[in-house]
Protein backbone atom coordinates (compact mmCIF):
# COMPACT_ATOMS: atom_id res chain seq x y z
CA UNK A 1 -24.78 14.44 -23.11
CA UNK A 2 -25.13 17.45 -24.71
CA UNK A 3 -27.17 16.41 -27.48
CA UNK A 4 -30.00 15.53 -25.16
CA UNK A 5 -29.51 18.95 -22.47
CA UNK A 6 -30.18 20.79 -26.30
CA UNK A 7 -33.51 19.00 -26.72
CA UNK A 8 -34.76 19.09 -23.33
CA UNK A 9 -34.05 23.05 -23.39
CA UNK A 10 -36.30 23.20 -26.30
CA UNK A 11 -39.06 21.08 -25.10
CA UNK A 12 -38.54 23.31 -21.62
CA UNK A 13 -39.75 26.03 -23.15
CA UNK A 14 -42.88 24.84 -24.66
CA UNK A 15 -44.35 22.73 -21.52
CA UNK A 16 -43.19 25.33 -18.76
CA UNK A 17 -43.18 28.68 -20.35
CA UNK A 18 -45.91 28.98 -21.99
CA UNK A 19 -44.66 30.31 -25.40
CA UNK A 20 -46.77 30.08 -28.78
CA UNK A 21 -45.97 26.25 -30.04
CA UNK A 22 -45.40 27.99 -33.80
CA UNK A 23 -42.04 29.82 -32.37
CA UNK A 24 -41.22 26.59 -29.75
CA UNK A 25 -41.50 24.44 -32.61
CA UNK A 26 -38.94 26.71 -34.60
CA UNK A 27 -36.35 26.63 -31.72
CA UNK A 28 -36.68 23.06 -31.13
CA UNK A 29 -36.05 22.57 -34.81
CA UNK A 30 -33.73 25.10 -34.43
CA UNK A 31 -31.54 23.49 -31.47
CA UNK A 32 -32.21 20.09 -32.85
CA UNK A 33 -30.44 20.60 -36.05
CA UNK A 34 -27.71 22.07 -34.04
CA UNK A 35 -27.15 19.48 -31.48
CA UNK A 36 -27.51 16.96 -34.47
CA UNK A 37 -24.56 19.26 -36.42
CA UNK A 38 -22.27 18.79 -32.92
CA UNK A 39 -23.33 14.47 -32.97
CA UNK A 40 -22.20 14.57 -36.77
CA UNK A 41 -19.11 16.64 -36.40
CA UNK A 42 -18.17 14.27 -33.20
CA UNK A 43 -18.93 10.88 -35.22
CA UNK A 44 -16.26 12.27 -37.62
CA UNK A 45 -13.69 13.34 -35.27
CA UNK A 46 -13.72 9.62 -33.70
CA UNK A 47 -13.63 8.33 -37.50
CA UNK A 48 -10.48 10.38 -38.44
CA UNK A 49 -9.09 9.08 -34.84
CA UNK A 50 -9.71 5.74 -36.57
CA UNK A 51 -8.29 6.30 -39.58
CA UNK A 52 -4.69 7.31 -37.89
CA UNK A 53 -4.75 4.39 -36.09
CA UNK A 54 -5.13 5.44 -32.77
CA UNK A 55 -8.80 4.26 -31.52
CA UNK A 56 -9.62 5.69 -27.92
CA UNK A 57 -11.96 2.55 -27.38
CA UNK A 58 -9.41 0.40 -28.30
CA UNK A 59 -7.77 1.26 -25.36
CA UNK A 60 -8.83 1.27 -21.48
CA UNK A 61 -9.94 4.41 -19.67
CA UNK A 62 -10.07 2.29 -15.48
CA UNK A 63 -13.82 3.97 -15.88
CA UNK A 64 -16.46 1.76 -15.00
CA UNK A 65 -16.94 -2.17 -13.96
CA UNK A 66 -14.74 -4.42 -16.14
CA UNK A 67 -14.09 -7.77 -16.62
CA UNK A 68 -11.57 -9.83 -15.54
CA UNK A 69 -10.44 -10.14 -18.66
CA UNK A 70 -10.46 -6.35 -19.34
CA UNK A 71 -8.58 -6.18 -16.68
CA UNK A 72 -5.94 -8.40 -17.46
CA UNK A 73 -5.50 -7.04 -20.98
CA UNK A 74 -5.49 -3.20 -19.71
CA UNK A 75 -2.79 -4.58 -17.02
CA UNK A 76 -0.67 -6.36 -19.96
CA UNK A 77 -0.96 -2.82 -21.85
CA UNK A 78 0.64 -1.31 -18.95
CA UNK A 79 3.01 -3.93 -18.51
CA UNK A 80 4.27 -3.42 -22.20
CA UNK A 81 4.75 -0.01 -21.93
CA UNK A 82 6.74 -0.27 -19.18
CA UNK A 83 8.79 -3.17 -20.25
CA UNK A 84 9.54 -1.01 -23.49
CA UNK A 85 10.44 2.31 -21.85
CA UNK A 86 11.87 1.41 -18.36
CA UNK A 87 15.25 0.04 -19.61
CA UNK A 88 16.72 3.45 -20.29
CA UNK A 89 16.32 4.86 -16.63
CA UNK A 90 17.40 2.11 -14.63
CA UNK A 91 20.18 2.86 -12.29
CA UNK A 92 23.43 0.89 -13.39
CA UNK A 93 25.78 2.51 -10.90
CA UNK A 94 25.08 2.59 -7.36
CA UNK A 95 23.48 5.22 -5.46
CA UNK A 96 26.23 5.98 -3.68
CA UNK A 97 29.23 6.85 -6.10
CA UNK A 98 31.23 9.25 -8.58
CA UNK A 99 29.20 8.14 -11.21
CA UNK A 100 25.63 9.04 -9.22
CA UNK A 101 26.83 12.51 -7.77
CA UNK A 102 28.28 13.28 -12.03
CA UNK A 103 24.34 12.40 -13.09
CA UNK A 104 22.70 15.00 -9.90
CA UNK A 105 25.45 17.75 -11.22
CA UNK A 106 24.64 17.16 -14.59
CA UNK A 107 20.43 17.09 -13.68
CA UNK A 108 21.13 19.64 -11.52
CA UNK A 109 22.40 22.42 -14.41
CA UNK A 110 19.62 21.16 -16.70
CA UNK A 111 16.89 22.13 -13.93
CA UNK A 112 18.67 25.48 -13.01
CA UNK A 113 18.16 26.43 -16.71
CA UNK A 114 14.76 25.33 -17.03
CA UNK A 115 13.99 27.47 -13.31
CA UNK A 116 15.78 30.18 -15.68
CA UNK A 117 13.63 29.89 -18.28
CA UNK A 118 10.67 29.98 -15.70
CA UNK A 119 9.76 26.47 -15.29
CA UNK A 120 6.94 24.49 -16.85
CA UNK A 121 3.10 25.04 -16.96
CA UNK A 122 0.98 23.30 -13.78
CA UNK A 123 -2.37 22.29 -14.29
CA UNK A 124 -4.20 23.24 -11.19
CA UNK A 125 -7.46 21.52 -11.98
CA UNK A 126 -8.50 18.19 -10.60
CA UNK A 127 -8.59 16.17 -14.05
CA UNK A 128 -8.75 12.56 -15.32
CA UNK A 129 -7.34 12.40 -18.77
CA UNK A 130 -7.69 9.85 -20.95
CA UNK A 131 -6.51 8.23 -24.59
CA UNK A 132 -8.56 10.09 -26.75
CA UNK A 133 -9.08 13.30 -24.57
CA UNK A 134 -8.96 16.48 -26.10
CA UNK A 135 -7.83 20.01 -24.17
CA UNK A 136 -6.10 22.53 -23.41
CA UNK A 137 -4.54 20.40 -19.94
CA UNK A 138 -3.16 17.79 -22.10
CA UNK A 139 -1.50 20.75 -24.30
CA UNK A 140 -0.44 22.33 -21.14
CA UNK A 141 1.11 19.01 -19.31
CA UNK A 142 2.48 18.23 -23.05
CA UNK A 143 5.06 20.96 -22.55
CA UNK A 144 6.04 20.31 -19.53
CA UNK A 145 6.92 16.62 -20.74
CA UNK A 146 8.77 18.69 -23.66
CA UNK A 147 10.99 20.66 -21.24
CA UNK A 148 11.64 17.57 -18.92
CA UNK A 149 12.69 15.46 -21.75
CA UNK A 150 10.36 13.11 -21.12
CA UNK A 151 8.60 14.20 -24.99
CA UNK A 152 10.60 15.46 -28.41
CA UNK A 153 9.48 19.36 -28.98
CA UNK A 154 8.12 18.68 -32.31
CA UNK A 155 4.22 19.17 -31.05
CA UNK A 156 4.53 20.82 -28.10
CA UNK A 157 0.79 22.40 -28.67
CA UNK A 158 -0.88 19.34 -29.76
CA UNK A 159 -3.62 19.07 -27.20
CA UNK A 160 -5.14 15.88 -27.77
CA UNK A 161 -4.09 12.59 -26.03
CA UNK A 162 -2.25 10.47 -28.30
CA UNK A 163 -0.16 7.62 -28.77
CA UNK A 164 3.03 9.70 -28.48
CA UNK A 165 1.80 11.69 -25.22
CA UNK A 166 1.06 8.24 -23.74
CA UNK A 167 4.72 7.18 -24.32
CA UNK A 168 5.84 10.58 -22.97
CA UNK A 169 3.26 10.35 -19.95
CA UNK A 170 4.73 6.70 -19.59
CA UNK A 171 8.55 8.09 -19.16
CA UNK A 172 7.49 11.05 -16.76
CA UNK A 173 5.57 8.45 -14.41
CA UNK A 174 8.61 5.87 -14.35
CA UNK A 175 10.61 8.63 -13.45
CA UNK A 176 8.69 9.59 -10.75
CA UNK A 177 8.25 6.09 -9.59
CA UNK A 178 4.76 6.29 -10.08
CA UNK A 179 2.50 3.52 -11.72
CA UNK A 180 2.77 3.47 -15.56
CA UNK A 181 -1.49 4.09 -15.24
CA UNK A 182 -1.79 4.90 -19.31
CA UNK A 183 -4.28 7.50 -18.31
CA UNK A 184 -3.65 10.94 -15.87
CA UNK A 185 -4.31 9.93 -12.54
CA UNK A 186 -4.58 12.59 -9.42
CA UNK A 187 -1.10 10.86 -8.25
CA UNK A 188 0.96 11.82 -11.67
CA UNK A 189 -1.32 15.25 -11.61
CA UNK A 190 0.15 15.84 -8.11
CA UNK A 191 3.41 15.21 -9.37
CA UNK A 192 3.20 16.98 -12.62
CA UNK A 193 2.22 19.89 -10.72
CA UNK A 194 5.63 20.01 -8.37
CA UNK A 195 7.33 23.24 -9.64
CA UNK A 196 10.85 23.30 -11.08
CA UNK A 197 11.87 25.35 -8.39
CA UNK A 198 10.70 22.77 -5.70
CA UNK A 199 12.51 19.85 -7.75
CA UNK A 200 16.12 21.45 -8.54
CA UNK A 201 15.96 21.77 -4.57
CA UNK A 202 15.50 18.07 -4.65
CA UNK A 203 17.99 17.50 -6.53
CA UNK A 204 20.52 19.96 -4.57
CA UNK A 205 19.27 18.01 -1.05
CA UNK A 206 19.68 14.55 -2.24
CA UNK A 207 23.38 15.52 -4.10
CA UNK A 208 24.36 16.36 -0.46
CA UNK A 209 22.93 13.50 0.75
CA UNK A 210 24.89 11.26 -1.35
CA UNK A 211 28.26 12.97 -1.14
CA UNK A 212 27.82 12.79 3.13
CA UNK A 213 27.51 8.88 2.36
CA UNK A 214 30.48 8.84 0.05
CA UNK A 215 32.48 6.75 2.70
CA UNK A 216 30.44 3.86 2.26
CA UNK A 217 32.38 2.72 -0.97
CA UNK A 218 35.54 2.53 1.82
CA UNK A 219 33.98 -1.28 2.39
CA UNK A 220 34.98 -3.61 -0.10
CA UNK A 221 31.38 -5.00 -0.21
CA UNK A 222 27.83 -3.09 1.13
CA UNK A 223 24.62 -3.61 1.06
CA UNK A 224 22.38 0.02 0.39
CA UNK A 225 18.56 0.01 1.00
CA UNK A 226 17.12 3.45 -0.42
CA UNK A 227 14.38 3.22 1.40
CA UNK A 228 11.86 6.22 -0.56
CA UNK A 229 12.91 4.31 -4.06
CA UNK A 230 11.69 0.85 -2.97
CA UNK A 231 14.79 -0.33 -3.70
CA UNK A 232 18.08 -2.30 -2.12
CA UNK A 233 21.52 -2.52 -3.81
CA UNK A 234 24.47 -4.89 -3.25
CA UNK A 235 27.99 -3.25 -3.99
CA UNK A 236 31.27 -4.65 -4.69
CA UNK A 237 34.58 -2.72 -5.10
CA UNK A 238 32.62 -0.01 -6.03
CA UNK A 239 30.07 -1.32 -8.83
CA UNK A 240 26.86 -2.57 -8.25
CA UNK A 241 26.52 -6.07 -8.08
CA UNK A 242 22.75 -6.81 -7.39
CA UNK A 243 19.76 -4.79 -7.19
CA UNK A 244 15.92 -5.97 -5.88
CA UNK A 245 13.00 -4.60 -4.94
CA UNK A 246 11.63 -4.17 -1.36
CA UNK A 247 8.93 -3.44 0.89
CA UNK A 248 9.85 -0.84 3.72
CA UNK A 249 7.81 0.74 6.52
CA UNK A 250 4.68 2.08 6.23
CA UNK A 251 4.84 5.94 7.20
CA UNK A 252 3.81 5.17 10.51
CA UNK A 253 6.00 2.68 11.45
CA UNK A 254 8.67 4.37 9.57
CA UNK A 255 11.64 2.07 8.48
CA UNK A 256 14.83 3.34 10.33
CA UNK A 257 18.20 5.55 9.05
CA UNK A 258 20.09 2.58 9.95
CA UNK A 259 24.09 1.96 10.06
CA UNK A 260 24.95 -1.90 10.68
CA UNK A 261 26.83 -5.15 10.12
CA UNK A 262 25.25 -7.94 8.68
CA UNK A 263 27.15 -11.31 10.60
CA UNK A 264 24.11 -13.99 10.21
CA UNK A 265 21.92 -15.54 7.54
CA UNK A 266 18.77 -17.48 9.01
CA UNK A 267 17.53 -20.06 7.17
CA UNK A 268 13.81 -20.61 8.71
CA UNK A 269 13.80 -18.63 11.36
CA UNK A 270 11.14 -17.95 13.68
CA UNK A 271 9.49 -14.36 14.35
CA UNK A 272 9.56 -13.05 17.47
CA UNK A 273 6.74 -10.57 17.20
CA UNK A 274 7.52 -7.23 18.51
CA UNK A 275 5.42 -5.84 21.26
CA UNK A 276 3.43 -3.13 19.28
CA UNK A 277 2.73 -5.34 16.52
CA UNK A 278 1.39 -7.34 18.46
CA UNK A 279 -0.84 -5.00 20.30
CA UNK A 280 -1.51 -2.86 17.09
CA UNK A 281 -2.23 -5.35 14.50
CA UNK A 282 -1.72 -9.14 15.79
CA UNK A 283 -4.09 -9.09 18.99
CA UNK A 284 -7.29 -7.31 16.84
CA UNK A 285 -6.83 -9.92 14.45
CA UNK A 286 -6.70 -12.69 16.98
CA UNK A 287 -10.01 -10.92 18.63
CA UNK A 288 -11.83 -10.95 15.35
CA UNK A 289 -10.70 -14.80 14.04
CA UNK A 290 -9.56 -16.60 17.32
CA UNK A 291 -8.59 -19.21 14.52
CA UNK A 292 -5.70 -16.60 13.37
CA UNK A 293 -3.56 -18.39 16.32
CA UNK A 294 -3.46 -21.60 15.01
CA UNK A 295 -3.78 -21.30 11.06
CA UNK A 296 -0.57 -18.58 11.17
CA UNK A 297 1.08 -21.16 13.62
CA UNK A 298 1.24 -18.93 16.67
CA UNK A 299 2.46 -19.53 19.93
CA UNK A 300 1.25 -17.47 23.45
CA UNK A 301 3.31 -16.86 26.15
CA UNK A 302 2.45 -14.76 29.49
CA UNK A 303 6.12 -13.85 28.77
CA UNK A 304 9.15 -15.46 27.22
CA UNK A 305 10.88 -17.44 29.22
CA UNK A 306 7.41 -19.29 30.45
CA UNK A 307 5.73 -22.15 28.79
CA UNK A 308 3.21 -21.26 25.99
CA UNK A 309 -0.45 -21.55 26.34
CA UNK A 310 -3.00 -23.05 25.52
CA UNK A 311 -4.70 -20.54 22.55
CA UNK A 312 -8.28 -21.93 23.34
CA UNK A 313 -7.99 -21.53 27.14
CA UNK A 314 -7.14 -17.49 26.63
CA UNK A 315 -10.02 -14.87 26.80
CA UNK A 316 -9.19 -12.78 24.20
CA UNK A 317 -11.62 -9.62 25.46
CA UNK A 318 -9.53 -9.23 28.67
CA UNK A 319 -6.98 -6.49 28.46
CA UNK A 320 -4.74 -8.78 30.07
CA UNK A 321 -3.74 -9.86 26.77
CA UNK A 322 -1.69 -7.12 25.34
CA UNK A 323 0.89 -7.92 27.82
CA UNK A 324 1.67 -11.54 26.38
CA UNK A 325 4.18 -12.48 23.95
CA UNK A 326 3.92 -14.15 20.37
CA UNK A 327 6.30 -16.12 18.84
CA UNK A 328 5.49 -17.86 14.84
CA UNK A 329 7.19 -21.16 13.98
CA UNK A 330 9.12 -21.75 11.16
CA UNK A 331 7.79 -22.42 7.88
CA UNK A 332 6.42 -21.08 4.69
CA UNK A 333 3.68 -18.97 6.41
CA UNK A 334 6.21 -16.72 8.72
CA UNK A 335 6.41 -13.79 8.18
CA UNK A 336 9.79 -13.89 7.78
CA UNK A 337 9.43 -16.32 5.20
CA UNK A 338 12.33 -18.44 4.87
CA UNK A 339 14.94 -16.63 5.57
CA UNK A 340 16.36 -13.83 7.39
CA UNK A 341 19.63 -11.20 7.30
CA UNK A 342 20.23 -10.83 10.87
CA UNK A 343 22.28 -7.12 11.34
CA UNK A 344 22.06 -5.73 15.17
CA UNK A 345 20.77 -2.42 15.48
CA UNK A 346 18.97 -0.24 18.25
CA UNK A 347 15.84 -0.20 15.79
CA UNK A 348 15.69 -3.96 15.91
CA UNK A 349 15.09 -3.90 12.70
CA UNK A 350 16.53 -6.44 9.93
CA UNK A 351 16.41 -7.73 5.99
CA UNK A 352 13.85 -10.78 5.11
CA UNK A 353 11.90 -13.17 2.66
CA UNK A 354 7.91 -12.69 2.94
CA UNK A 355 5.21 -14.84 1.51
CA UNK A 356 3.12 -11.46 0.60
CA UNK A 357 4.92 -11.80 -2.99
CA UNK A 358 2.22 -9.59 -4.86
CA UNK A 359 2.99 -6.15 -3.12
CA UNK A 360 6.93 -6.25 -4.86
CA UNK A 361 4.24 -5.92 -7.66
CA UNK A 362 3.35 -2.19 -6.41
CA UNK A 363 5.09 0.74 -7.61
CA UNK A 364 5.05 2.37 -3.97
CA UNK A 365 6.03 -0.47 -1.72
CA UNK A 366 5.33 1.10 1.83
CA UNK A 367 3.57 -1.88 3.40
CA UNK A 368 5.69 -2.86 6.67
CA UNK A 369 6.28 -2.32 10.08
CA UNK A 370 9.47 -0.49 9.26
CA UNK A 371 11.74 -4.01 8.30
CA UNK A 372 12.84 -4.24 4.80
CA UNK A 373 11.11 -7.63 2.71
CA UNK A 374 13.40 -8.32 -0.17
CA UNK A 375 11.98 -9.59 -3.75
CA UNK A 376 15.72 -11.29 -4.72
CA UNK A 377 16.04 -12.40 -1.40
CA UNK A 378 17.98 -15.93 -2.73
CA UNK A 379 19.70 -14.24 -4.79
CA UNK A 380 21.28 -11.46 -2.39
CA UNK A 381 21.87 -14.03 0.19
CA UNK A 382 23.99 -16.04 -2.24
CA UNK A 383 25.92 -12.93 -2.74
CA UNK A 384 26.48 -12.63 1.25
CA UNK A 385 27.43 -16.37 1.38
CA UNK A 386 29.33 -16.32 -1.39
CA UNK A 387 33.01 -16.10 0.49
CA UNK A 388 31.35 -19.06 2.60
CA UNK A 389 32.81 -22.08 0.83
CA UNK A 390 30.37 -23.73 -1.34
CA UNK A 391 27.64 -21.18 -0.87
CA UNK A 392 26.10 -20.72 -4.56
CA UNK A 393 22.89 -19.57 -5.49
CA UNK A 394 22.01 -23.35 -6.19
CA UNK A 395 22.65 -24.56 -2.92
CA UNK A 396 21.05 -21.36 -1.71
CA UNK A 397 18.17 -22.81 -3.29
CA UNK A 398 18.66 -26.34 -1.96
CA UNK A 399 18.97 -25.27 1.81
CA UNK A 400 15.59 -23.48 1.34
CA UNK A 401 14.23 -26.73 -0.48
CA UNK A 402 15.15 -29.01 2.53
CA UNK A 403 12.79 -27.29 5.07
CA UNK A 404 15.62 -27.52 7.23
CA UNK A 405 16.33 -24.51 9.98
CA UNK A 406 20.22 -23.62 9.91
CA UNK A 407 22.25 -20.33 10.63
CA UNK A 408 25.06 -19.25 8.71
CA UNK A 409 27.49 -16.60 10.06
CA UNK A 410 29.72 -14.59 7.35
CA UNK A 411 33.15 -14.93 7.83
CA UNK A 412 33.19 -11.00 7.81
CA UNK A 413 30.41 -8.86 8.87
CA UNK A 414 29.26 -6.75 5.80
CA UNK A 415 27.93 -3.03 6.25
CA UNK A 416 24.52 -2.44 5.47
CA UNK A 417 23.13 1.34 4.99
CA UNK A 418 18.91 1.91 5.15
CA UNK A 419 19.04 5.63 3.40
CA UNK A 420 16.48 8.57 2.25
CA UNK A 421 17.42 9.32 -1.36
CA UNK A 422 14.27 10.84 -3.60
CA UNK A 423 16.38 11.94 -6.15
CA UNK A 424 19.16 10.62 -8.23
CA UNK A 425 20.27 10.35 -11.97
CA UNK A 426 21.29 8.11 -14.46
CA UNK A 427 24.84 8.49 -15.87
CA UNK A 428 23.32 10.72 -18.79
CA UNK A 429 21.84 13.46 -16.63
CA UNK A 430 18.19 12.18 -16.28
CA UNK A 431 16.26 13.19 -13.19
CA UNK A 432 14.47 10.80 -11.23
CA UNK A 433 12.44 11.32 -8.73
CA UNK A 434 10.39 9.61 -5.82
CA UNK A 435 7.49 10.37 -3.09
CA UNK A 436 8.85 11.88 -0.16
CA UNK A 437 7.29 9.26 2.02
CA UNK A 438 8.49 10.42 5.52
CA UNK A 439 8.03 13.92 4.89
CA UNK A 440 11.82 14.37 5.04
CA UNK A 441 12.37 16.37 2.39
CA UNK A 442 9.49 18.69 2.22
CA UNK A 443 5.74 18.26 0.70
CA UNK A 444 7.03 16.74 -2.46
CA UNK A 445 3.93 13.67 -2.58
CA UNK A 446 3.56 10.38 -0.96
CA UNK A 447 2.27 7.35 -2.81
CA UNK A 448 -0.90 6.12 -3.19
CA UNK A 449 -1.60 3.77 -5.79
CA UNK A 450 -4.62 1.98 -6.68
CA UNK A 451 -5.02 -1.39 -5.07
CA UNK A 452 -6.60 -4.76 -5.87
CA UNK A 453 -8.62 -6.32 -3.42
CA UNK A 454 -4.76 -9.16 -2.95
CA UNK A 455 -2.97 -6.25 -2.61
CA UNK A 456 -5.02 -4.28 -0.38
CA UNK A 457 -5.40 -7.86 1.74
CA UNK A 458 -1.35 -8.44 1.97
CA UNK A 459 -0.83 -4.86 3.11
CA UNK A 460 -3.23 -5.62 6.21
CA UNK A 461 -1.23 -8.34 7.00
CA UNK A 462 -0.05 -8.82 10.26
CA UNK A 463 3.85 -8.44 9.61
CA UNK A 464 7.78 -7.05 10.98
């Protein structure tokens, strides 16, 4: 603190340099009072903070050991301010139509001009800013909110951390896809700092992206996973039906471009476990917990068409083991949870429930070995079934309640597009953006957000 490094210098010079204590007793005095002036004039700053109604320790910083409870009420904070600001930048047209390539035109004019106007200020300093904070970053990262639209222009200077900066900062990360944090994190920094430049190219790679995919709406019914916005979409006649959240490969065990059918709807299906999950993740476990076997209901096969083995008969140490096969039972631990969307590809790759609910939770959802885990996973199979006879969401439901293992074929396969799209707009022009995951579009970020110790647990997990 600086009040006490204004002390110390004064007490410095007595005990180490010697000096006449008459003259270091004047400077002490001297640098006292002064120090004491800089306390005084920092008591009132945080009292006319108070006074407007904004009180920085009201609010969390994330510095320090907290609570549980702290936790949960900086967490519900969050959750508030994106529950109030989200609505107006969801995606209510599909990612794939007129309406989608009219928004990246529209985006794409608005970021031309702002490149014309030479783009926004980047703050190339490695700063944590918080409620409260006052500085010439925030003042600097406040106009470049003001030229995105993400802030009104009315106080495009101010440079301290307020209320309305939060809700700006808010907007800018939900466009981004990027945790609504309430503070500025190294992630949003990182992203804040992309140039103009670098985003209208964005924009102008993923607009030619979409129109190349334009045939897709030729299908009277699709299902779209974009696979860098977390995010799947069912489409009917052209307007989205259904939209969920997902869980797609982890960068590396990338998920797939994929083109396919979707014929088959597995209602507790076993998991065949693929042979480098098994010697990447499933076999380490097995070696550290030999218990893993039976608790995640296992089975161990020298290969698949033999009988399995007996897990306690099976030394795990010898290297013998990374040739057998794995195969989980049904139930409520697979996996696959308790269902699966069965579409044949080369990638072997395919749609599914999980029982790792908390990572839909995330705001980058990169967790798998390249399969895609879907959130609404009832819901979008009830859309599937739903020229099946009788297939609602209820019996959906019902089917998953009985515990009983059943395959459904659709009476027409259904096309089903995994695709790379980290930008797109709303109907109204607004950019959005998201990590460039796979490196496929340049060096644009990849995500990286703060994880609980569930979170960090269920990403480990051994899964497709």
């Amino acid at each position: 603190m600086r009040v006490r490094s204004e002390a110390r210098e004064a007490f410095r010079e007595m005990t180490v340099r010697g000096s006449a204590p008459e003259r270091c007793a004047s400077r002490f005095a001297a640098k006292t009072a002064a120090a004491l002036g800089m306390l005084a004039a920092t008591v009132m700053a945080h009292s006319a903070l108070a006074q407007t109604g904004f009180n920085p320790y009201g609010s969390f910083t994330d510095s320090g050991p907290v609570t549980p409870e702290e936790k949960a009420r900086r967490e519900q904070v969050r959750t508030d301010l994106y529950d109030r600001l989200s609505p107006a930048y969801r995606m209510d047209a599909p990612f794939v139509s007129d309406a989608s390539i009219a928004g990246l035109q529209q985006a794409i004019e608005r970021y031309r001009q702002i490149v014309a106007n030479g783009g926004w200020p980047v703050t190339s300093q490695k700063v944590t800013l918080r409620q409260g904070d006052t500085s010439g970053e925030i003042a600097a990262i406040r106009r470049h909110l003001v030229i995105e639209g993400d802030l009104g222009g009315g106080s495009a200077n101010n440079p301290t951390f307020d209320r309305e900066f939060l809700d700006g900062l808010s907007r800018f990360q939900i466009r981004n896809g990027l945790r609504v944090s309430g503070f500025v994190d190294q992630r949003t920094l990182a992203a804040l700092n992309v140039t103009a430049t670098e985003r209208l190219q964005q924009l102008q790679t993923n607009l030619q992206r979409v129109q190349s995919m334009m045939g897709f709406n030729k299908a009277p019914r699709y299902v779209l996973v974009n696979v860098p916005a977390f995010v799947a979409q069912a489409v009917e006649r052209g307007a989205l039906a259904l939209d969920t959240n997902v869980v797609v490969g982890k960068p590396a065990r990338a998920t797939p471009r994929v083109d396919a059918q979707i014929v088959e709807v597995n209602f507790y299906p076993t998991w065949s476990v693929p042979d480098i999950v098994a010697q990447n993740d499933l076999i380490p476990t097995i070696r550290k917990n030999p218990n893993y076997v039976y608790e995640q209901h296992f089975s161990v096969m020298r290969d698949w068409k033999t009988p399995p083995l007996d897990p306690a008969t099976i030394d795990w140490a010898s290297p013998q083991v990374v040739s057998y096969k794995f195969r989980q039972d049904p139930g409520p631990q697979n996996a696959l949870g308790v269902v699966r969307i069965n579409m044949p590809n080369k990638h072997s790759v395919y749609m599914h429930d999980t029982p790792l609910k908390t990572l839909f939770g995330q705001s980058a959802r990169a967790f798998s070995s390249g399969c895609v885990r879907v959130e609404k996973v009832q819901e979008l199979v009830a859309w599937l079934l739903g020229p099946v006879k009788g297939w609602t969401l209820d019996k959906v439901q019902a089917q998953i309640d009985s515990g009983k293992k059943i395959d459904v074929k659709l009476p027409k396969p259904v096309p089903v597009h995994f695709v790379y799209l980290t930008a797109f707009a709303t109907g109204n022009g607004i950019a959005q953006f998201r990590p460039d995951i796979y490196g496929r579009d340049s060096s644009f970020g990849a995500p990286d957000d703060q994880q609980d110790a569930v979170v960090a647990a269920q990403s480990r997990a051994v899964t497709p």
